[in-house]
Protein backbone atom coordinates (compact mmCIF):
# COMPACT_ATOMS: atom_id res chain seq x y z
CA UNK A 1 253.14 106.63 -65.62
CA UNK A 2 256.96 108.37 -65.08
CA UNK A 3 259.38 109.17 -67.55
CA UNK A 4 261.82 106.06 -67.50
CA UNK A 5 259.37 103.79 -66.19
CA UNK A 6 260.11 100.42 -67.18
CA UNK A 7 257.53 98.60 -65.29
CA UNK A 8 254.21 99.37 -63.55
CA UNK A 9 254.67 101.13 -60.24
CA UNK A 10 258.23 100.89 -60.93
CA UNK A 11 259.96 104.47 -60.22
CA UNK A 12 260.82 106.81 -63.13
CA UNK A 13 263.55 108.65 -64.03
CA UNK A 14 264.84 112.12 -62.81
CA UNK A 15 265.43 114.97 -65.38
CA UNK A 16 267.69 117.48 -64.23
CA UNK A 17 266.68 120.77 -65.83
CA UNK A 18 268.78 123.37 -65.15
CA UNK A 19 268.10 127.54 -65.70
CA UNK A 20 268.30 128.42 -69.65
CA UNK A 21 268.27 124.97 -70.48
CA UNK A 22 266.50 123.10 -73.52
CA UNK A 23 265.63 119.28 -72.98
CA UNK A 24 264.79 117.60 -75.68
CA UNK A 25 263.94 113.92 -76.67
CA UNK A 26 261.98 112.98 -73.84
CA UNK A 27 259.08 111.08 -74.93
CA UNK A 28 256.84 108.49 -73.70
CA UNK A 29 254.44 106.22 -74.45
CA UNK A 30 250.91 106.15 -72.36
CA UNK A 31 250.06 102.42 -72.54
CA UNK A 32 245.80 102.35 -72.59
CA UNK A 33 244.41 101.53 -69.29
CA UNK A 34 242.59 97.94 -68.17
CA UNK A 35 239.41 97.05 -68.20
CA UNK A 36 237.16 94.80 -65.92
CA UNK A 37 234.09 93.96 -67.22
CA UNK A 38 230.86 91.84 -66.48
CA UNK A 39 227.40 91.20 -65.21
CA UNK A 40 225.77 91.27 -61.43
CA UNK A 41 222.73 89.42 -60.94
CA UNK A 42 220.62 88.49 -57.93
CA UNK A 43 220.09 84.92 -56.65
CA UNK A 44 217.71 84.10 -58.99
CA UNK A 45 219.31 85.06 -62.06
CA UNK A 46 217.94 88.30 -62.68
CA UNK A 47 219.86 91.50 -63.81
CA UNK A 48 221.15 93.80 -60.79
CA UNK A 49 220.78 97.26 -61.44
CA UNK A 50 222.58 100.04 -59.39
CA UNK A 51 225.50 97.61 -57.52
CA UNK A 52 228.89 99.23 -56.76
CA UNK A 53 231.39 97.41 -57.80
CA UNK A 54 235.29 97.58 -56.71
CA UNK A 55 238.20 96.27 -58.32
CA UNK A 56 240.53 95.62 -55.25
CA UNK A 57 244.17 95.10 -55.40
CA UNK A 58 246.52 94.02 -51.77
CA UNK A 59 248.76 97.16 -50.93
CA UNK A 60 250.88 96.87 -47.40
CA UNK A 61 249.69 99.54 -44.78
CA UNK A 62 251.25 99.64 -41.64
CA UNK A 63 252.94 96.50 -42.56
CA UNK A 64 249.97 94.48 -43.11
CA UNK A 65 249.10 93.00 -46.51
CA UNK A 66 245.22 94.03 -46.95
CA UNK A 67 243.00 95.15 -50.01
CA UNK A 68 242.32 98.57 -51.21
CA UNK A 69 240.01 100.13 -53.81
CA UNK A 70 241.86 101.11 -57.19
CA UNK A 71 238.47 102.01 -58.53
CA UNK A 72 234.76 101.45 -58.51
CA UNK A 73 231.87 101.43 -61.43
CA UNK A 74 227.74 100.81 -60.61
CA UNK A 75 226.45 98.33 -62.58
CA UNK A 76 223.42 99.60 -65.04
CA UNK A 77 220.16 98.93 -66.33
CA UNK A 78 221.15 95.46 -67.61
CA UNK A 79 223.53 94.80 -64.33
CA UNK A 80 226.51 95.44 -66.43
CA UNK A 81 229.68 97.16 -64.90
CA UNK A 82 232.88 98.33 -66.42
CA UNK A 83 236.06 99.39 -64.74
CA UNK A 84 238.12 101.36 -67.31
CA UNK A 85 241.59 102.81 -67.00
CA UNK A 86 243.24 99.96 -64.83
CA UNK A 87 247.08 99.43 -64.48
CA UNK A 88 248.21 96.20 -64.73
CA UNK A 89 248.07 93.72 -62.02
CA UNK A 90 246.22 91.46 -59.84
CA UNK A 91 242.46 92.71 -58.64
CA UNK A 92 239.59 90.98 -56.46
CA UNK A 93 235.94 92.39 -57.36
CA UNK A 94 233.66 93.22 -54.90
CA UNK A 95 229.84 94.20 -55.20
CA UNK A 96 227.50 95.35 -52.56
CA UNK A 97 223.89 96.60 -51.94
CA UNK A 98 221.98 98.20 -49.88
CA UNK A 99 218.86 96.44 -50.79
CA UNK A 100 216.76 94.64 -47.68
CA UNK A 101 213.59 92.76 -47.17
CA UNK A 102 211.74 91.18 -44.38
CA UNK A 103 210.46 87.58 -44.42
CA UNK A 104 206.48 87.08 -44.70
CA UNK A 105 206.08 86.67 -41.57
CA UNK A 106 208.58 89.96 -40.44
CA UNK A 107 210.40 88.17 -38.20
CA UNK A 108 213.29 88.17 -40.35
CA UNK A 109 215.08 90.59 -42.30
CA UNK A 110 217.66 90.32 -45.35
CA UNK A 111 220.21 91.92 -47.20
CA UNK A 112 222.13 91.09 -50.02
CA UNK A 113 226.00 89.92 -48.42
CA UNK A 114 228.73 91.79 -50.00
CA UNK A 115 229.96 89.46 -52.77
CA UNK A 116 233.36 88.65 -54.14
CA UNK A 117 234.00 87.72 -57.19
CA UNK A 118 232.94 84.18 -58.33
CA UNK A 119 229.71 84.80 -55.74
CA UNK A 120 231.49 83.81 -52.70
CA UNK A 121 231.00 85.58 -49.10
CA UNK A 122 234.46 85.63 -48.32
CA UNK A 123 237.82 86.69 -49.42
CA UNK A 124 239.62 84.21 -48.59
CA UNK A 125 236.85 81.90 -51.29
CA UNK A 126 237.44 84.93 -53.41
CA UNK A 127 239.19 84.70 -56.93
CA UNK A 128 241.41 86.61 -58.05
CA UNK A 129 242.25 88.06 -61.74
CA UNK A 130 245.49 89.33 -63.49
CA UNK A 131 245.01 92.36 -65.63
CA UNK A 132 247.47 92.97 -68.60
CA UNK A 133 248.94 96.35 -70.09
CA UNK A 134 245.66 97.29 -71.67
CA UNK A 135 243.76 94.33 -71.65
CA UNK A 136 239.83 94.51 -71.66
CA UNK A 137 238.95 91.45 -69.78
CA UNK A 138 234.83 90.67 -69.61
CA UNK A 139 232.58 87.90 -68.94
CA UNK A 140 232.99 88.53 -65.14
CA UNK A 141 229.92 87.64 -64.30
CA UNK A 142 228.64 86.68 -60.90
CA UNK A 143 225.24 86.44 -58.71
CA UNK A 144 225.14 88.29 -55.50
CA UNK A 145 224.04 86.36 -52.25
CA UNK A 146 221.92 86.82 -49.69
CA UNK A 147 222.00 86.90 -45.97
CA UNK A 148 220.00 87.19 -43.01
CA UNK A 149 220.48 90.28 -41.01
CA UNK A 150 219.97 91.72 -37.66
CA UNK A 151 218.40 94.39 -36.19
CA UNK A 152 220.16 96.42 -33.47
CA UNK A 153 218.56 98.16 -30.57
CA UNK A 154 219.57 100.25 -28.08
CA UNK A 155 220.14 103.86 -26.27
CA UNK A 156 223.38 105.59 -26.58
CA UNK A 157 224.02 107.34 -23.12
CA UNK A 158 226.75 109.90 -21.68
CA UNK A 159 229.23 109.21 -18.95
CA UNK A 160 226.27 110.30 -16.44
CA UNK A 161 223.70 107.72 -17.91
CA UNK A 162 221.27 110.28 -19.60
CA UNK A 163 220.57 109.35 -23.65
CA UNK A 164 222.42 111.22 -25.96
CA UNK A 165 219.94 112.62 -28.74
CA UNK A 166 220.46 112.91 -32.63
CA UNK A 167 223.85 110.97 -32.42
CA UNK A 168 224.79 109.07 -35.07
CA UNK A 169 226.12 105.74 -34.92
CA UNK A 170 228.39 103.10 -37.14
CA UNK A 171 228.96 99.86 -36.33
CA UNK A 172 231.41 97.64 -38.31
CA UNK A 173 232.80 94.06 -38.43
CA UNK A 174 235.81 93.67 -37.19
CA UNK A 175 238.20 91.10 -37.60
């Protein structure tokens, strides 16, 4: 929040202050921050304990319209989360865990998908939610989904061919 702030992420006021000088009268008002509430639960209806999950909101970076963290909560015991202290707007949630399993058999593994608000895969199936001045919005509830995974194998070599030990390695999906 700025002094003279009219709306959010509108820009505030300057206050010229000059040597010796009193100001007075400048007050302002905090409005209370957001909040996005609700429950994570597996495919089978059961409470998800320890899920992050992000309330997203689209910001322009380098020109391109894509979606950014604004803040993050792990859901507890009873799969609840809470995101406190939001500014207005509009926010996607996302939850994700780290959770795998093999099949019976161990020929395939799982993983729980990173899940977008209303259980969907994808952001473009994803929905969205507007957030007033202070408003505690709940019942957010969705189930996470799973997905089948695979396993990656491989050496990591130099320029000359030889395997390059202890290096670690990311990989990441890239659009």
């Amino acid at each position: 929040i700025q002094y003279g702030q009219r709306r959010p992420r509108e820009a505030g006021r300057t206050i010229e202050v000059r040597a010796g000088q009193v100001v007075q009268g400048i007050d302002m008002a905090l409005p209370r921050g957001g909040v996005l509430a609700g429950v994570v639960s597996d495919e089978a209806n059961d409470l998800y304990l320890g899920v992050r999950v992000e309330a997203l909101e689209f910001r322009y970076l380098r020109g391109r319209r894509v979606l950014v963290q604004a803040a993050s909560a792990t859901t507890n015991d009873l799969g609840q989360f809470r995101i406190a202290g939001l500014q207005p707007g509009t926010y996607v949630l996302r939850a994700s865990a780290t959770d795998t399993w093999d099949s019976d058999d161990g020929k395939m593994s799982f993983a729980y998908a990173t899940t977008y608000y209303p259980g969907v895969t994808g952001t473009e199936q994803a929905q969205s939610v507007n957030l007033n001045v202070g408003q505690d919005l709940t019942g957010l509830d969705f189930a996470m989904r799973p997905a089948r995974t695979a396993r990656v194998h491989g050496v990591m070599q130099n320029e000359a061919g030889e395997a390059v030990p202890s290096q670690a390695i990311s990989i990441s999906y890239a659009l």
